[in-house]
Structure formats: structure tokens, C-alpha cells
PDB file of N, CA and C in Angstrom:
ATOM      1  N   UNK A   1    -118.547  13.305-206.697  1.00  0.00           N
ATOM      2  CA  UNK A   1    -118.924  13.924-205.437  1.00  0.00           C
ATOM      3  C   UNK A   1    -117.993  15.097-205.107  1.00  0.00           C
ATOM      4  N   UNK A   2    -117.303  15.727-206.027  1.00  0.00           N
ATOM      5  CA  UNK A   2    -116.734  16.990-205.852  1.00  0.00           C
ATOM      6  C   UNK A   2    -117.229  18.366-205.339  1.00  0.00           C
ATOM      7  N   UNK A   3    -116.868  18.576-204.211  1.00  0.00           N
ATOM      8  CA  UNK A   3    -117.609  19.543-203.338  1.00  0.00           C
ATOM      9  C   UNK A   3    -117.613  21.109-204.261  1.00  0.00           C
ATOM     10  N   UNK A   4    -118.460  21.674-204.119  1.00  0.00           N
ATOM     11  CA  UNK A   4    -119.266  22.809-204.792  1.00  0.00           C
ATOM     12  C   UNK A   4    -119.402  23.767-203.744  1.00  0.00           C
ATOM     13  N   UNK A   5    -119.303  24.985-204.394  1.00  0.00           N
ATOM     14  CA  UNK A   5    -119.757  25.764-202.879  1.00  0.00           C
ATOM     15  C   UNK A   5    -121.214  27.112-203.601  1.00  0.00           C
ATOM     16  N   UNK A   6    -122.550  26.808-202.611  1.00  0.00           N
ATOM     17  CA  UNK A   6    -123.823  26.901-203.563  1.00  0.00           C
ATOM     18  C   UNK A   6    -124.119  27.776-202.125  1.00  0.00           C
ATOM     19  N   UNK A   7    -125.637  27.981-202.168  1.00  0.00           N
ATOM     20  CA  UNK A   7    -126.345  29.151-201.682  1.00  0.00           C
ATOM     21  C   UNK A   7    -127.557  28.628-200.817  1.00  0.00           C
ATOM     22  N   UNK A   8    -127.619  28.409-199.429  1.00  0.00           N
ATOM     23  CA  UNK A   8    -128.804  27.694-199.448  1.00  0.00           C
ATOM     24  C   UNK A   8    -130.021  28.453-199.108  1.00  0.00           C
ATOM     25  N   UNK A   9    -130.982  28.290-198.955  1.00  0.00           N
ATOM     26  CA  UNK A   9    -132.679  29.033-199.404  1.00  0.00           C
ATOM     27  C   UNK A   9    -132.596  30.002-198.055  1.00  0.00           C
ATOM     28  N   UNK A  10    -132.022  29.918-197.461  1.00  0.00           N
ATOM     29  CA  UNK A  10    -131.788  31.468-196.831  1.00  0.00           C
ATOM     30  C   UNK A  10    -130.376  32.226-196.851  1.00  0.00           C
ATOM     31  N   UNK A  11    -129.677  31.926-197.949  1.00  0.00           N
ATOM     32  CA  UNK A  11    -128.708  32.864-198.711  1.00  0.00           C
ATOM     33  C   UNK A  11    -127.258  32.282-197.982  1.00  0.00           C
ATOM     34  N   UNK A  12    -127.391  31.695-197.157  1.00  0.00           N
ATOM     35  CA  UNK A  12    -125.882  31.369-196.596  1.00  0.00           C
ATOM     36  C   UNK A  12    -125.065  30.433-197.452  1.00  0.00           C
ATOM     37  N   UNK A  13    -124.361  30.518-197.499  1.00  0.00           N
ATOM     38  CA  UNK A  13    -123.233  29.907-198.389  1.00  0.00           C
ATOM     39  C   UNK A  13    -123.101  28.380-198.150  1.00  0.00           C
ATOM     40  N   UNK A  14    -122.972  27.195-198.507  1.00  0.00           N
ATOM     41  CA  UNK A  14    -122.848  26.173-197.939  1.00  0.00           C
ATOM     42  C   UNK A  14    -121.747  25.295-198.914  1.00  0.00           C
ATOM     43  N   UNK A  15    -121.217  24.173-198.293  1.00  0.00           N
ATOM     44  CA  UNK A  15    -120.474  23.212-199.215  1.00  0.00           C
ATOM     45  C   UNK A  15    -121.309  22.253-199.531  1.00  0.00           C
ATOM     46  N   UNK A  16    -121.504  21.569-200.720  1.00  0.00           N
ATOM     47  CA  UNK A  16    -122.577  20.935-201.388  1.00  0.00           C
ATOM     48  C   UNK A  16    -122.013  19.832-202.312  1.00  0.00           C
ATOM     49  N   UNK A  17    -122.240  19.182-203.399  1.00  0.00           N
ATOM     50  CA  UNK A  17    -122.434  18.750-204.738  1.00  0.00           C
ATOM     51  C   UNK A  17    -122.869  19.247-205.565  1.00  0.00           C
ATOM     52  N   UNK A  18    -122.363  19.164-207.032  1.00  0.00           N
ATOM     53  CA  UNK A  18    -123.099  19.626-208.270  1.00  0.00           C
ATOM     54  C   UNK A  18    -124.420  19.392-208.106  1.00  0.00           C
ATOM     55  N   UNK A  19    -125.685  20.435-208.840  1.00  0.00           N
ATOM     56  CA  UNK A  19    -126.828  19.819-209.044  1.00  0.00           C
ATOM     57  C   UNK A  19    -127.134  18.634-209.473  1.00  0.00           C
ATOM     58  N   UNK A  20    -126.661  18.353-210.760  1.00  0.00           N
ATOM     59  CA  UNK A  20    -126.518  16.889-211.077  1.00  0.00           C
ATOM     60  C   UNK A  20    -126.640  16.057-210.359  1.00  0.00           C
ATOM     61  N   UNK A  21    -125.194  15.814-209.122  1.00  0.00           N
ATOM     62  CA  UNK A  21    -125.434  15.021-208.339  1.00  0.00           C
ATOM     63  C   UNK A  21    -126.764  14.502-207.911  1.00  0.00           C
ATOM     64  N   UNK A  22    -126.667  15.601-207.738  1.00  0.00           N
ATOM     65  CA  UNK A  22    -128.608  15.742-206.615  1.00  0.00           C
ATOM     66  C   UNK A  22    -129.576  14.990-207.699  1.00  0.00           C
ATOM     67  N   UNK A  23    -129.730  15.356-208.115  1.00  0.00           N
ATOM     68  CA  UNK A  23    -130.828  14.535-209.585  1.00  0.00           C
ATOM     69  C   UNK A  23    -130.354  13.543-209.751  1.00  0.00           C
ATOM     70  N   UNK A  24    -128.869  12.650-209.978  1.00  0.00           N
ATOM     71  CA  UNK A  24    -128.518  11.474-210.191  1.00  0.00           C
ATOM     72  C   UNK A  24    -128.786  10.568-209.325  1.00  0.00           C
ATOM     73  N   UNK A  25    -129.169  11.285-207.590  1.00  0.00           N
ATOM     74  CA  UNK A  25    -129.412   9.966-206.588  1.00  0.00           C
ATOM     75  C   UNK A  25    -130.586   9.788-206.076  1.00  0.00           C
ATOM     76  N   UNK A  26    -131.923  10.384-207.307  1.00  0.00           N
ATOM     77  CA  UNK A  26    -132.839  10.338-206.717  1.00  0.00           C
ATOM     78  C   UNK A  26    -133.836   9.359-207.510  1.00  0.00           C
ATOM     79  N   UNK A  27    -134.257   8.319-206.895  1.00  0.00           N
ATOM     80  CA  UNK A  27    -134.794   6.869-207.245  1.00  0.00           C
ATOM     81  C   UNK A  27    -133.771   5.956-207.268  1.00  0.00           C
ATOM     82  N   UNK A  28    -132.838   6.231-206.685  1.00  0.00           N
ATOM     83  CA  UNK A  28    -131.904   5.374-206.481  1.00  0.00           C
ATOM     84  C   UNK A  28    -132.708   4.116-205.620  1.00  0.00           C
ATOM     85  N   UNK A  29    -133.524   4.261-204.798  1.00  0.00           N
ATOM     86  CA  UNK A  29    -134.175   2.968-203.826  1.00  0.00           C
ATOM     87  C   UNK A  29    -135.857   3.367-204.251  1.00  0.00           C
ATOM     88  N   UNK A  30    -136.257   2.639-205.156  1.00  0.00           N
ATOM     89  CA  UNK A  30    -137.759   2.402-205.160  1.00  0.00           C
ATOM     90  C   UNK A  30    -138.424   4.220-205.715  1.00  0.00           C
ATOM     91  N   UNK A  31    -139.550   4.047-206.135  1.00  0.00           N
ATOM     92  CA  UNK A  31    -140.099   4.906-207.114  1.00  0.00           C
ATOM     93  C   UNK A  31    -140.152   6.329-206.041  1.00  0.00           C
ATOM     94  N   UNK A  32    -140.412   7.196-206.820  1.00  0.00           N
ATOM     95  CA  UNK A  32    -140.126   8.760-206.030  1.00  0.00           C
ATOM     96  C   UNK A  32    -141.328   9.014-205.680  1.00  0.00           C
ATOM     97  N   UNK A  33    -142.051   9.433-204.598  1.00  0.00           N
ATOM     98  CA  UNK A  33    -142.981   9.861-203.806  1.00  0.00           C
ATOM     99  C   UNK A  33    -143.644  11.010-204.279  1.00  0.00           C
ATOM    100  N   UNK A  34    -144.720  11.403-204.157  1.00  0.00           N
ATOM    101  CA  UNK A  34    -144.824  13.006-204.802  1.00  0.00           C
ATOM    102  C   UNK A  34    -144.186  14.121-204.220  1.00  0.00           C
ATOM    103  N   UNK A  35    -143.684  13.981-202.793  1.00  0.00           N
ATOM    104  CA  UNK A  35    -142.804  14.938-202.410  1.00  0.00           C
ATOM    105  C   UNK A  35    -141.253  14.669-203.286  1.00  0.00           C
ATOM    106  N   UNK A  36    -140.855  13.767-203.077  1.00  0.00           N
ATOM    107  CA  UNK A  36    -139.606  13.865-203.954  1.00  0.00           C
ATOM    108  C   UNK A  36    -139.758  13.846-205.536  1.00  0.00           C
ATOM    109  N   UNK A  37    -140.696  13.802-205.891  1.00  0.00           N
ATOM    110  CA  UNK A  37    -141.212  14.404-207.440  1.00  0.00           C
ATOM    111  C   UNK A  37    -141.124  16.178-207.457  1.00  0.00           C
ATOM    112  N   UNK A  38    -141.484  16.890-206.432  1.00  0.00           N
ATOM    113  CA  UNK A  38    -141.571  18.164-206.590  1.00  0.00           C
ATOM    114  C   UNK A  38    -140.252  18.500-206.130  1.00  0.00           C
ATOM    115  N   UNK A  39    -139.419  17.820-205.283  1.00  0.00           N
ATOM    116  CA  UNK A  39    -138.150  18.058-205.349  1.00  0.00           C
ATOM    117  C   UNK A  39    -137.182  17.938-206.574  1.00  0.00           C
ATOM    118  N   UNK A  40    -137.138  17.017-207.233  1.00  0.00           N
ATOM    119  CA  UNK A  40    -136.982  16.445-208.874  1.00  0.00           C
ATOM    120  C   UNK A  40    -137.117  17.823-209.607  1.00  0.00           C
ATOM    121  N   UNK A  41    -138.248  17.548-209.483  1.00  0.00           N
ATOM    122  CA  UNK A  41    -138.455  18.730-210.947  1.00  0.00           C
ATOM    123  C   UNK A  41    -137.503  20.246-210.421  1.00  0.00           C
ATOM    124  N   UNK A  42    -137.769  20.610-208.718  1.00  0.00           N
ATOM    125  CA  UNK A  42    -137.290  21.784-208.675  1.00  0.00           C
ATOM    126  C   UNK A  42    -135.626  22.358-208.651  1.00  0.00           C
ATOM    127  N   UNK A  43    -134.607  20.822-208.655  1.00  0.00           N
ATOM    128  CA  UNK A  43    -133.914  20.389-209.164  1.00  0.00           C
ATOM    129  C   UNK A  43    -133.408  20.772-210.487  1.00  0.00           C
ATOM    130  N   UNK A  44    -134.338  19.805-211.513  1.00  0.00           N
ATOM    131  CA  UNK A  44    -133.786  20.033-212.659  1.00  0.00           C
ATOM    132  C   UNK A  44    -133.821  21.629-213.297  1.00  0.00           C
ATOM    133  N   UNK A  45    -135.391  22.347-212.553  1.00  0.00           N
ATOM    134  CA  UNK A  45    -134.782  24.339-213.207  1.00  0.00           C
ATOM    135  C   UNK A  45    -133.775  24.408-212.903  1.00  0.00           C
ATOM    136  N   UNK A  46    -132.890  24.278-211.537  1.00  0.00           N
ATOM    137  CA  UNK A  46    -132.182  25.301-211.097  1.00  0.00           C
ATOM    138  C   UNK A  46    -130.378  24.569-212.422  1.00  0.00           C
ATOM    139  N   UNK A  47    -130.968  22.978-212.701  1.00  0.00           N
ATOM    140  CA  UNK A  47    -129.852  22.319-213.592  1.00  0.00           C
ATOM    141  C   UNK A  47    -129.701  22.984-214.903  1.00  0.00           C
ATOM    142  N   UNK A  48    -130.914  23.453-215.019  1.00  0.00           N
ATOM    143  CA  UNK A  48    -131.206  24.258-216.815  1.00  0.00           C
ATOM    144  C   UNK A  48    -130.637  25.585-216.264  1.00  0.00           C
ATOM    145  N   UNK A  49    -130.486  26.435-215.178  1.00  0.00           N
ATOM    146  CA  UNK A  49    -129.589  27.486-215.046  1.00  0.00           C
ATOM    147  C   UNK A  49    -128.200  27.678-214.613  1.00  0.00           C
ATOM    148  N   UNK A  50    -127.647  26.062-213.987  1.00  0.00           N
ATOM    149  CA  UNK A  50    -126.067  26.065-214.023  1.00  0.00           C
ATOM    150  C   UNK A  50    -125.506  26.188-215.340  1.00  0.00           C
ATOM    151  N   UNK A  51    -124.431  27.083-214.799  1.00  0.00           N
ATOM    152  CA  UNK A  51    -123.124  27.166-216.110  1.00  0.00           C
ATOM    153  C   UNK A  51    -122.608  26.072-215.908  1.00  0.00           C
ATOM    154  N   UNK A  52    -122.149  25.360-215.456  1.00  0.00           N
ATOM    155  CA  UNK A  52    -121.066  24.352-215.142  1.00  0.00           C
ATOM    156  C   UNK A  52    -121.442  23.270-215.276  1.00  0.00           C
ATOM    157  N   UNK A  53    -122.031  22.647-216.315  1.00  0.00           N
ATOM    158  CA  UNK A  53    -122.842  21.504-216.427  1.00  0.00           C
ATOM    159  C   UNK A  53    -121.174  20.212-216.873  1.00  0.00           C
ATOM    160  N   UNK A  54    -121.565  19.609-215.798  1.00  0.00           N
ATOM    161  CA  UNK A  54    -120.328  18.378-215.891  1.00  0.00           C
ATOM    162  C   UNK A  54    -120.656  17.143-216.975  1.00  0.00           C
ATOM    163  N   UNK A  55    -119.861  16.441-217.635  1.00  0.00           N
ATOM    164  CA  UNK A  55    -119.996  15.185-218.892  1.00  0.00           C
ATOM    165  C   UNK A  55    -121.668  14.556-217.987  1.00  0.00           C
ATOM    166  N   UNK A  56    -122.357  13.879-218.798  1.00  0.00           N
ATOM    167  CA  UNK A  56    -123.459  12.984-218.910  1.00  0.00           C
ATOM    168  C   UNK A  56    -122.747  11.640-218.235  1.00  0.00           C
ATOM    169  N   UNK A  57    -121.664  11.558-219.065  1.00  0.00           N
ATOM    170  CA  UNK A  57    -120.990   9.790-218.710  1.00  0.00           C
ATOM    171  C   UNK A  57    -120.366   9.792-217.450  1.00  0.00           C
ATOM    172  N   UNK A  58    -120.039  10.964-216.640  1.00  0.00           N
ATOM    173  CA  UNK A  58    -119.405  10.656-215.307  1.00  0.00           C
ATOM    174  C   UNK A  58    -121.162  10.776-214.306  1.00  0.00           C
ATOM    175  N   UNK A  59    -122.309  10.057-214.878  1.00  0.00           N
ATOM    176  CA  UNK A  59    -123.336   9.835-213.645  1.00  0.00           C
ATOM    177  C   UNK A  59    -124.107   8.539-214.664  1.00  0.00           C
ATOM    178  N   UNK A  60    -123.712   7.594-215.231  1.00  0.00           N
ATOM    179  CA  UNK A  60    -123.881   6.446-215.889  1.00  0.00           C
ATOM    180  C   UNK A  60    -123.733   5.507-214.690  1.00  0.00           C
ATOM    181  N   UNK A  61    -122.744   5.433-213.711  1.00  0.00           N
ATOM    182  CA  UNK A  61    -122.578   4.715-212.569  1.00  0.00           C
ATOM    183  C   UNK A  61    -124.235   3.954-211.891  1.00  0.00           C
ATOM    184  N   UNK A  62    -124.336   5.556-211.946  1.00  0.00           N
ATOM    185  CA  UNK A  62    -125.839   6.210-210.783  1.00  0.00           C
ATOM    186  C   UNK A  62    -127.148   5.270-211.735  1.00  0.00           C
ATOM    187  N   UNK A  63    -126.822   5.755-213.194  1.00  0.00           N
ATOM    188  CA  UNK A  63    -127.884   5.370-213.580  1.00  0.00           C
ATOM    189  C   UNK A  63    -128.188   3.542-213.671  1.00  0.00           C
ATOM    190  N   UNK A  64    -126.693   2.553-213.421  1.00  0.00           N
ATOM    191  CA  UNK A  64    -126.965   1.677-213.508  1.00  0.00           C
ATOM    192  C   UNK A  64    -127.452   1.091-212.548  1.00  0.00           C
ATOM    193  N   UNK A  65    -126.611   1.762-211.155  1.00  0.00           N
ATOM    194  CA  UNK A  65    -127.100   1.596-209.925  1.00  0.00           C
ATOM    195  C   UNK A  65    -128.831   1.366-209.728  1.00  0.00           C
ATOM    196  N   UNK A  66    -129.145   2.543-210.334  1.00  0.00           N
ATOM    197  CA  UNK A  66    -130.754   2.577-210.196  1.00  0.00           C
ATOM    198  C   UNK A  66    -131.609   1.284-210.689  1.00  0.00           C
ATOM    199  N   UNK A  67    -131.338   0.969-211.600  1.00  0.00           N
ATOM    200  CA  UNK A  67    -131.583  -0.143-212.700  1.00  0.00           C
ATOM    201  C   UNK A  67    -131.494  -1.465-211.434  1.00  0.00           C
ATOM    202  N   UNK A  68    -130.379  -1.460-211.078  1.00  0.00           N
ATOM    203  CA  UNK A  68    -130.254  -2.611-210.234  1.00  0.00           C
ATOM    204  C   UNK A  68    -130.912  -2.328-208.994  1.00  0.00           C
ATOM    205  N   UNK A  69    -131.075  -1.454-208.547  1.00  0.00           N
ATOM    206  CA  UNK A  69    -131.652  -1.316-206.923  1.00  0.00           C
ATOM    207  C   UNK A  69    -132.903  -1.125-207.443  1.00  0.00           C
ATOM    208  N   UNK A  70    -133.934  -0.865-208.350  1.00  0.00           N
ATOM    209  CA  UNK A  70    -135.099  -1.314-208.503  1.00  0.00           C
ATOM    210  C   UNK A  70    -136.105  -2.189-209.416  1.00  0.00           C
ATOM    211  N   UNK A  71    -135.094  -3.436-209.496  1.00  0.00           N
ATOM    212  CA  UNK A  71    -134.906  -4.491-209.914  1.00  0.00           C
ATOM    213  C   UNK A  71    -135.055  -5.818-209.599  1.00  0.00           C
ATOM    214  N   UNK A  72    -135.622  -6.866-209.909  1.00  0.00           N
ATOM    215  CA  UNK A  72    -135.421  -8.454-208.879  1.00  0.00           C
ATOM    216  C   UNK A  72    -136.496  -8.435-208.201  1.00  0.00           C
ATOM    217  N   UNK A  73    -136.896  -9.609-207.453  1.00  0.00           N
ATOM    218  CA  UNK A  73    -138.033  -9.980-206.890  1.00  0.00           C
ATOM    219  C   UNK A  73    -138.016  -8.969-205.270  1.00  0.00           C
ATOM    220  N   UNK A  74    -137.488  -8.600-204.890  1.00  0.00           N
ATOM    221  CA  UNK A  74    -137.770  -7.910-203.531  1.00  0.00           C
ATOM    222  C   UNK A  74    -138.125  -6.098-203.964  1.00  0.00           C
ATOM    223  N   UNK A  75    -137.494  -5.878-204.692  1.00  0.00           N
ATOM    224  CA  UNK A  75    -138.177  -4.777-205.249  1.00  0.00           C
ATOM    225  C   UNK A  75    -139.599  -4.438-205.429  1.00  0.00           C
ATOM    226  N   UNK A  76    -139.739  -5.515-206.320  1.00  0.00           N
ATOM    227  CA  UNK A  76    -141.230  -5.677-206.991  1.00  0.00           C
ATOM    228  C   UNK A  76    -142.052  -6.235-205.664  1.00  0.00           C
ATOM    229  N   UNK A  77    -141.628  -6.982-204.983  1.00  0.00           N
ATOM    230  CA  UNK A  77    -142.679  -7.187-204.209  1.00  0.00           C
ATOM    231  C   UNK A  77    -143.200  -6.112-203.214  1.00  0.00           C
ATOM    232  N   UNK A  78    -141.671  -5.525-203.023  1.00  0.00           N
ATOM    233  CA  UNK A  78    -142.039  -3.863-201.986  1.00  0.00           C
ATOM    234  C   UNK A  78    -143.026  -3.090-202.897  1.00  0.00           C
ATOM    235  N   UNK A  79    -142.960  -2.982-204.191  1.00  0.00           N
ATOM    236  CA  UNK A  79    -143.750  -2.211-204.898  1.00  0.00           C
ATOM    237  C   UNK A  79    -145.502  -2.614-204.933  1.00  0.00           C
ATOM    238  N   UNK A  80    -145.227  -4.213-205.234  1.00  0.00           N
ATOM    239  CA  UNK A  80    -146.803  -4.744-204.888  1.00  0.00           C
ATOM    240  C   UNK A  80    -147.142  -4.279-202.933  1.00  0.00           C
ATOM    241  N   UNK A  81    -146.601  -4.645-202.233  1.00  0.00           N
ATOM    242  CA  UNK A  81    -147.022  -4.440-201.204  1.00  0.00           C
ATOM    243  C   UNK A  81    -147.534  -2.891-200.696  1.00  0.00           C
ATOM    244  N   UNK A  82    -146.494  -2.145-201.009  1.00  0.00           N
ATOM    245  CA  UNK A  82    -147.027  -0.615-200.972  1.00  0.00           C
ATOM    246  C   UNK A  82    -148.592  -0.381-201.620  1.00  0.00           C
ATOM    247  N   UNK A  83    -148.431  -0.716-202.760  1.00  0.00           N
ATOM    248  CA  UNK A  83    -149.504  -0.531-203.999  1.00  0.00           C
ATOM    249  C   UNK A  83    -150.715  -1.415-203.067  1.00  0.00           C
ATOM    250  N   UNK A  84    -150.990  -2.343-202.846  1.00  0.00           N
ATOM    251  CA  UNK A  84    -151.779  -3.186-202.497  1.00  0.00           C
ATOM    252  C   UNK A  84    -152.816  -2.569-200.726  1.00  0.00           C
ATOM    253  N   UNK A  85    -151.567  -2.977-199.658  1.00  0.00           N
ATOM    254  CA  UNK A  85    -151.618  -2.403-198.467  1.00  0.00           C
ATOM    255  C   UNK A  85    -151.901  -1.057-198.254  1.00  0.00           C
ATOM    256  N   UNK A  86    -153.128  -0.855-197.497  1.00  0.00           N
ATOM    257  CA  UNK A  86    -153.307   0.525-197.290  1.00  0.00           C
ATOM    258  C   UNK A  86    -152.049   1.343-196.135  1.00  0.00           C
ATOM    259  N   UNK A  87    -151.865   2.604-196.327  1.00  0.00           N
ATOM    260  CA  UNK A  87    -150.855   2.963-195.295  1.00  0.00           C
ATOM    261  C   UNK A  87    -150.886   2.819-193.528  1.00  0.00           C
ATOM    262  N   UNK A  88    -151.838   2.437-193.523  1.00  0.00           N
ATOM    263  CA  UNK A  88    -152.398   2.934-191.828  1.00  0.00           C
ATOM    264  C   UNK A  88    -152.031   1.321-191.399  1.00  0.00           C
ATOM    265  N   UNK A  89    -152.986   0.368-192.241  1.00  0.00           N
ATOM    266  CA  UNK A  89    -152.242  -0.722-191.729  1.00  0.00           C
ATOM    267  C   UNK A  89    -150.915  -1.409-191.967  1.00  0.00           C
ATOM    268  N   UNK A  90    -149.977  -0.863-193.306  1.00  0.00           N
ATOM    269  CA  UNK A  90    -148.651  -1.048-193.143  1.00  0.00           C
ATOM    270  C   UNK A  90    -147.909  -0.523-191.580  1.00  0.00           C
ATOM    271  N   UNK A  91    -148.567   0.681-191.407  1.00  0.00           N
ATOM    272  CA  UNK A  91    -148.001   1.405-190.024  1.00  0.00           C
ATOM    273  C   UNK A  91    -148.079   0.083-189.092  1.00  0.00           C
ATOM    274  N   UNK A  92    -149.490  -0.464-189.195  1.00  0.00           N
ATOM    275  CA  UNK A  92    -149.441  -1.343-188.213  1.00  0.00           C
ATOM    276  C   UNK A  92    -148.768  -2.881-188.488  1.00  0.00           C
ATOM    277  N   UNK A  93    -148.588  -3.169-189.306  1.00  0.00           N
ATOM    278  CA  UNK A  93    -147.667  -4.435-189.552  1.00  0.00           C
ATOM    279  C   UNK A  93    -146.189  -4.141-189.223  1.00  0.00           C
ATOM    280  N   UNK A  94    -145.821  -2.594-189.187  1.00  0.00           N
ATOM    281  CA  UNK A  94    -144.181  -2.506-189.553  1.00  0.00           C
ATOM    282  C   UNK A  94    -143.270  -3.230-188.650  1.00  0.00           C
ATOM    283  N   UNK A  95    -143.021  -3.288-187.569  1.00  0.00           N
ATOM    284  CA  UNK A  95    -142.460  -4.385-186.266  1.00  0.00           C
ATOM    285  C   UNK A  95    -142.514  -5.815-187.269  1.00  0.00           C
ATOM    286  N   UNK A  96    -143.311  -6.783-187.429  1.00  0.00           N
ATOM    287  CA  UNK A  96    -143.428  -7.778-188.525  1.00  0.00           C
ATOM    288  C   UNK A  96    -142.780  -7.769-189.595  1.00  0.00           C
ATOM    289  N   UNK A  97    -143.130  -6.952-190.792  1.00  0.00           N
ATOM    290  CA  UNK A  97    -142.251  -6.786-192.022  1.00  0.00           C
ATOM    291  C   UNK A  97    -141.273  -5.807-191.200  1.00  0.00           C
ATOM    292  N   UNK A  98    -140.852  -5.468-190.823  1.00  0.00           N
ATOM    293  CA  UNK A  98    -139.232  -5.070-190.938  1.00  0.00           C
ATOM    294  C   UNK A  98    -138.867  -6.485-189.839  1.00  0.00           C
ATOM    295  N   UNK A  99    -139.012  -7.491-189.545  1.00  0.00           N
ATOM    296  CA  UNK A  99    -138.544  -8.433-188.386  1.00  0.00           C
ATOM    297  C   UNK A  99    -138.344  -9.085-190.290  1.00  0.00           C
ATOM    298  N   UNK A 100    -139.322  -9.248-191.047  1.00  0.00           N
ATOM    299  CA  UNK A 100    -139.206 -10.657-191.966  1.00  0.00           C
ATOM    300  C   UNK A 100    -138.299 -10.164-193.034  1.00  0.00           C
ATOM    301  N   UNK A 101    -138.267  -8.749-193.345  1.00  0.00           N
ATOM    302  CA  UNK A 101    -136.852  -8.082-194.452  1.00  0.00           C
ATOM    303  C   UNK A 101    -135.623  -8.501-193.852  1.00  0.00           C
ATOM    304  N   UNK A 102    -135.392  -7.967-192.232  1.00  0.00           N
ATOM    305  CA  UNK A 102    -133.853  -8.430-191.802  1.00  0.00           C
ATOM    306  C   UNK A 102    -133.710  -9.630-191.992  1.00  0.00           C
ATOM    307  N   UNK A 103    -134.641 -10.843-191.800  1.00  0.00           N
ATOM    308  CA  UNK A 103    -134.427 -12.349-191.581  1.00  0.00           C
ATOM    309  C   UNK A 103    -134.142 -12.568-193.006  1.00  0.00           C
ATOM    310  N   UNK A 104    -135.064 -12.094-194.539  1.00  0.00           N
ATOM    311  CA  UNK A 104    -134.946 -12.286-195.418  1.00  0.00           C
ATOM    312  C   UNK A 104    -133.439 -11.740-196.516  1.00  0.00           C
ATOM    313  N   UNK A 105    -132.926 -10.873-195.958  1.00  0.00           N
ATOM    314  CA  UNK A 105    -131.743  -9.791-196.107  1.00  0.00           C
ATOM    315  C   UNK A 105    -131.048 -11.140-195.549  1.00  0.00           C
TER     316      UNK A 105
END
């Protein structure tokens, strides 16, 4: 997490993380959305044009992390439930399942 100093989309200068970073923490919690898919990919160009590309093995952490946070029976069941449940009525269950995750947590 070594601070970087990068450019943000209206040119101002900002303090940041390596690109890398950014790509290493994404699916960290459950599968990537199509918005954070087009973030991903637009990511990895700007990774194929850093000079400063840091070791592979200092973001192995990240990658095990991932492995484990979408992993085990509560994972999979968030994944069946998404997949299954239409969105409109998840909206309407959410008060319920988020009351039965904290109790189950």
C-alpha cells in the first residue's frame, strides 16, 4: 500500500496506490459486477502502460485472500441467492436477510 502520486481523470494530481494495487482488490468479496468488470479491464490498460511494475509475489497475500473470501458455504449461498432471487424482490426482503446475516455472522 505504498502511496504513489498519479493523475486523476480531470488532471489533478492525487496520492493513490500502485495500479496493481487496484486490480489486486478487486473480487476480493464475491464475483465482479459488470460495472466493476469495465473497471477491471480499464485498469489493467493503464497496468500494460506503467513503467514501474512492482514483483507479482508482493500481491499473493490478495490473491489468497480472495480464494478464502469467496469460499465456504456462506459465499456460495450469497451466490445461489443472488443468482436465484430476482433483484426487486431481494430489495424487498433486505431488512430480513441483512437481520438473518448479522444473527448468522
Amino acid at each position: 500500500m505504498e502511496p504513489v502520486e498519479g493523475e486523476s481523470v480531470y488532471g489533478a494530481s492525487v496520492i493513490t496506490v500502485p495500479v496493481q494495487t487496484h486490480l489486486a482488490v478487486f473480487g476480493l468479496k464475491g464475483a465482479l459486477r459488470p460495472k466493476d468488470q469495465n473497471n477491471y479491464s480499464f485498469l489493467q490498460q493503464a497496468a500494460v502502460r506503467e513503467n514501474s511494475k512492482l514483483p507479482e509475489e508482493l500481491y499473493e497475500p490478495f490473491d489468497r485472500m480472495r480464494v478464502v473470501a469467496n469460499s465456504g458455504w456462506f459465499n456460495n449461498t450469497r451466490q445461489i441467492y443472488r443468482t436465484v432471487v430476482p433483484y426487486r424482490l431481494r430489495k424487498k426482503l433486505a431488512p430480513a436477510s441483512s437481520f438473518i446475516v448479522e444473527k448468522v455472522l
